[in-house]
N, C-alpha and C. Protein backbone atom coordinates (compact mmCIF):
# COMPACT_ATOMS: atom_id res chain seq x y z
N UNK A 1 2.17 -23.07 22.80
CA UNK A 1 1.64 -21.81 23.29
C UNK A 1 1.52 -20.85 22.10
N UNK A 2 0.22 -20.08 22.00
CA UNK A 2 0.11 -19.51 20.76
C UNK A 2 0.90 -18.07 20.78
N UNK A 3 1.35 -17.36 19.85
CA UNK A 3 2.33 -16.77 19.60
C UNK A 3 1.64 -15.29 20.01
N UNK A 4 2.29 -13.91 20.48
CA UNK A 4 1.37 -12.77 20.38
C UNK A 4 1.16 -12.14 18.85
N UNK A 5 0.16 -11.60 18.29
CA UNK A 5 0.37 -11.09 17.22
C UNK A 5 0.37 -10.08 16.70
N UNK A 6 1.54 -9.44 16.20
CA UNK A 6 1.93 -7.91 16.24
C UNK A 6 1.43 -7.40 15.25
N UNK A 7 0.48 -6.77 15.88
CA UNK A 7 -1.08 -5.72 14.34
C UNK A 7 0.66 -4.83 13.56
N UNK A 8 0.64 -4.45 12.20
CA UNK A 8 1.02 -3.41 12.28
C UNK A 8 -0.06 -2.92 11.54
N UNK A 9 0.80 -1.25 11.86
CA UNK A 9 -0.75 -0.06 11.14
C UNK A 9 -0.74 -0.16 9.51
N UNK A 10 -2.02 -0.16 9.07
CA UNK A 10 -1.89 -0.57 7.68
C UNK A 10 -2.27 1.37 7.34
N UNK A 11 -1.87 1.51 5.96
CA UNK A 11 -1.44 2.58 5.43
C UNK A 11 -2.73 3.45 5.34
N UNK A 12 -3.03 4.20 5.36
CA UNK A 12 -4.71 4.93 5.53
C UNK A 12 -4.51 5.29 4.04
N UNK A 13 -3.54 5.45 3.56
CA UNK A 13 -4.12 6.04 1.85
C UNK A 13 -4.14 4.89 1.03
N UNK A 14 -4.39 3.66 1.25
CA UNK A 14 -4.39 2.63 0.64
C UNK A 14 -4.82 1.55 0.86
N UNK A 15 -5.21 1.53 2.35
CA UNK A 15 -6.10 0.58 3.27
C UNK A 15 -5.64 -0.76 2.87
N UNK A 16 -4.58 -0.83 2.91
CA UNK A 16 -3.24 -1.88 2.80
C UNK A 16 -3.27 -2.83 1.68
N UNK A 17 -4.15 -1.95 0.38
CA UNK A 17 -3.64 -2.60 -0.76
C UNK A 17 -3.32 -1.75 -1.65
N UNK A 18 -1.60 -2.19 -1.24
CA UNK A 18 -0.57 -0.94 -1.36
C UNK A 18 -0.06 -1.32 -3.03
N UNK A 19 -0.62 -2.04 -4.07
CA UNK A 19 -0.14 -2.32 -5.35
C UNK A 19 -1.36 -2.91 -5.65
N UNK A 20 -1.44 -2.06 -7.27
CA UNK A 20 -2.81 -2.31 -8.28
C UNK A 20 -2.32 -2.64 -9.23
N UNK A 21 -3.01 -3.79 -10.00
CA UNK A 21 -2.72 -4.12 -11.57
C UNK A 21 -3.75 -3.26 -12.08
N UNK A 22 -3.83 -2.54 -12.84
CA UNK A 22 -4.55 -1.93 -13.99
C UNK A 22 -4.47 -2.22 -15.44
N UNK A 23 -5.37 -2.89 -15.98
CA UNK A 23 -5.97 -3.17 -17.19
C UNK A 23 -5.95 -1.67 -18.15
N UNK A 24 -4.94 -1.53 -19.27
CA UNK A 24 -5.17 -0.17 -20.06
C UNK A 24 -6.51 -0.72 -20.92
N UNK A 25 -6.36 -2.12 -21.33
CA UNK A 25 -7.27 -2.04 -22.77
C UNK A 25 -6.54 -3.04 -23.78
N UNK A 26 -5.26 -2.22 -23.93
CA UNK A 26 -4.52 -2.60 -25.11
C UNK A 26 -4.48 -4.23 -24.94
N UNK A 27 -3.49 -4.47 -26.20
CA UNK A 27 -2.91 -5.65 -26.02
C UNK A 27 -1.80 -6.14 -26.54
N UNK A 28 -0.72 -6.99 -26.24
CA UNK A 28 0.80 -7.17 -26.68
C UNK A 28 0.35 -8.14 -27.64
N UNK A 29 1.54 -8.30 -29.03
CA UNK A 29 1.45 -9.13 -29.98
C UNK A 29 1.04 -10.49 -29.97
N UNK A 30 1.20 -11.15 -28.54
CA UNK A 30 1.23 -11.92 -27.98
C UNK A 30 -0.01 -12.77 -27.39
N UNK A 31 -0.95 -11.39 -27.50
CA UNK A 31 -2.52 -11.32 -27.19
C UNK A 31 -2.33 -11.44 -25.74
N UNK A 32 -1.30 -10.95 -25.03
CA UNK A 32 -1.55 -10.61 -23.38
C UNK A 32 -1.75 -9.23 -23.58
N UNK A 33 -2.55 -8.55 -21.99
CA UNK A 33 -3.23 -7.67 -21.86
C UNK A 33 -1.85 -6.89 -21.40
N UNK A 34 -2.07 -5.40 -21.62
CA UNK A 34 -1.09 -4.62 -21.40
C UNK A 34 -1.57 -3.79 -19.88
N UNK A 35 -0.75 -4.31 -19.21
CA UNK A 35 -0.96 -3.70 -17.47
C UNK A 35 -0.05 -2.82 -17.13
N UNK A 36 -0.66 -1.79 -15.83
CA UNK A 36 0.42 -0.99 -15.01
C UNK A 36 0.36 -2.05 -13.95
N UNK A 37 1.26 -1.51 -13.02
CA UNK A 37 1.56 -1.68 -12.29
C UNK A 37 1.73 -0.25 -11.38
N UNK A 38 0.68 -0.02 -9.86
CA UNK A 38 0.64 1.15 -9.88
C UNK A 38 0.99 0.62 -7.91
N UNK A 39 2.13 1.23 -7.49
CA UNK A 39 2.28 1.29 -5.98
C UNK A 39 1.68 2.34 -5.05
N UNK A 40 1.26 1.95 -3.87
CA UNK A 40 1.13 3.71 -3.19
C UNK A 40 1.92 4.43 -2.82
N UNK A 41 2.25 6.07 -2.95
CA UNK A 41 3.28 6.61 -2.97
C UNK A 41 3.34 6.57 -1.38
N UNK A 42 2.42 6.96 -0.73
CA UNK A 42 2.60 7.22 0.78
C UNK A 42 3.69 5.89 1.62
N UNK A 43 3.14 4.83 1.53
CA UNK A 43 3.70 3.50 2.04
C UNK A 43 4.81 2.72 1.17
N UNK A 44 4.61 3.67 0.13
CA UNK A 44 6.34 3.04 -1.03
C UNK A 44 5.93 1.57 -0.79
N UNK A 45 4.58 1.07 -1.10
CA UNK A 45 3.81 -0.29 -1.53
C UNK A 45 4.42 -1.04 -0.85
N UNK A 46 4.35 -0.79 0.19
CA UNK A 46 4.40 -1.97 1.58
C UNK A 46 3.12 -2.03 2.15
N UNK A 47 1.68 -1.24 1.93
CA UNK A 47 0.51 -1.56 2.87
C UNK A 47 0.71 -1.07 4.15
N UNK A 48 1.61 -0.56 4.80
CA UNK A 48 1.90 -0.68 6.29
C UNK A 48 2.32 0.89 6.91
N UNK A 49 2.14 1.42 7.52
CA UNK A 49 3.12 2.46 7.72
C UNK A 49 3.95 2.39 9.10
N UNK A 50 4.83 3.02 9.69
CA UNK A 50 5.63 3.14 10.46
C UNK A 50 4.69 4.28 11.29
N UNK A 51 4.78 3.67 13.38
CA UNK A 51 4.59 4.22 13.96
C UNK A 51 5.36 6.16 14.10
N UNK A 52 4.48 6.90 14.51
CA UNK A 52 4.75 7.92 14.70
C UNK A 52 5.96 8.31 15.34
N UNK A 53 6.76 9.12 15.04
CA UNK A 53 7.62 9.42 16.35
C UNK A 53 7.78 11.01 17.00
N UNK A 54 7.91 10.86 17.70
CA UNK A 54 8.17 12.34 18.35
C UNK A 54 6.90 12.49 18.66
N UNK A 55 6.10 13.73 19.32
CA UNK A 55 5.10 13.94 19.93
C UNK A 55 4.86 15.19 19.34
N UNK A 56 3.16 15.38 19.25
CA UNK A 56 2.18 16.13 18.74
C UNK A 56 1.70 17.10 20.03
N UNK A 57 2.37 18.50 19.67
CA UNK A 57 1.42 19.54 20.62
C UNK A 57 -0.07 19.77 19.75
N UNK A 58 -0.91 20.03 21.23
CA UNK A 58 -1.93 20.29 20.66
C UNK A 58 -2.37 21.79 21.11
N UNK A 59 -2.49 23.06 19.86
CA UNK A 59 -2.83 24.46 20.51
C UNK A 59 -3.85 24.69 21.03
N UNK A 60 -3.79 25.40 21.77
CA UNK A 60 -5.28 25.55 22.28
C UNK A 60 -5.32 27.11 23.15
């Protein structure tokens, strides 16, 4: 029996690709390329965020 599958919400400031390699240019003695490594701050590079809690008045 196939399993249910639990969506979670993927991160809206990162559209769940929550870690970038970036290419500076440079290069190590080694002749490897010198990379960042850059996470998203919002989702602390998990891709995912955590449902809301508590409830939203709306003014009107």
């Amino acid at each position: 029996m196939p399993q249910p599958i639990q969506t979670a919400r993927v991160c809206r400031a990162c559209d769940g690709h929550a870690t970038a390699h970036i290419t500076t240019g440079a290069r190590h003695h080694d002749g490897t390329r010198v990379t960042l490594r850059v996470t998203c701050p919002a989702c602390k590079g998990t891709g995912h965020t955590l449902p809301a809690t508590g409830s939203v008045r709306a003014r009107g």
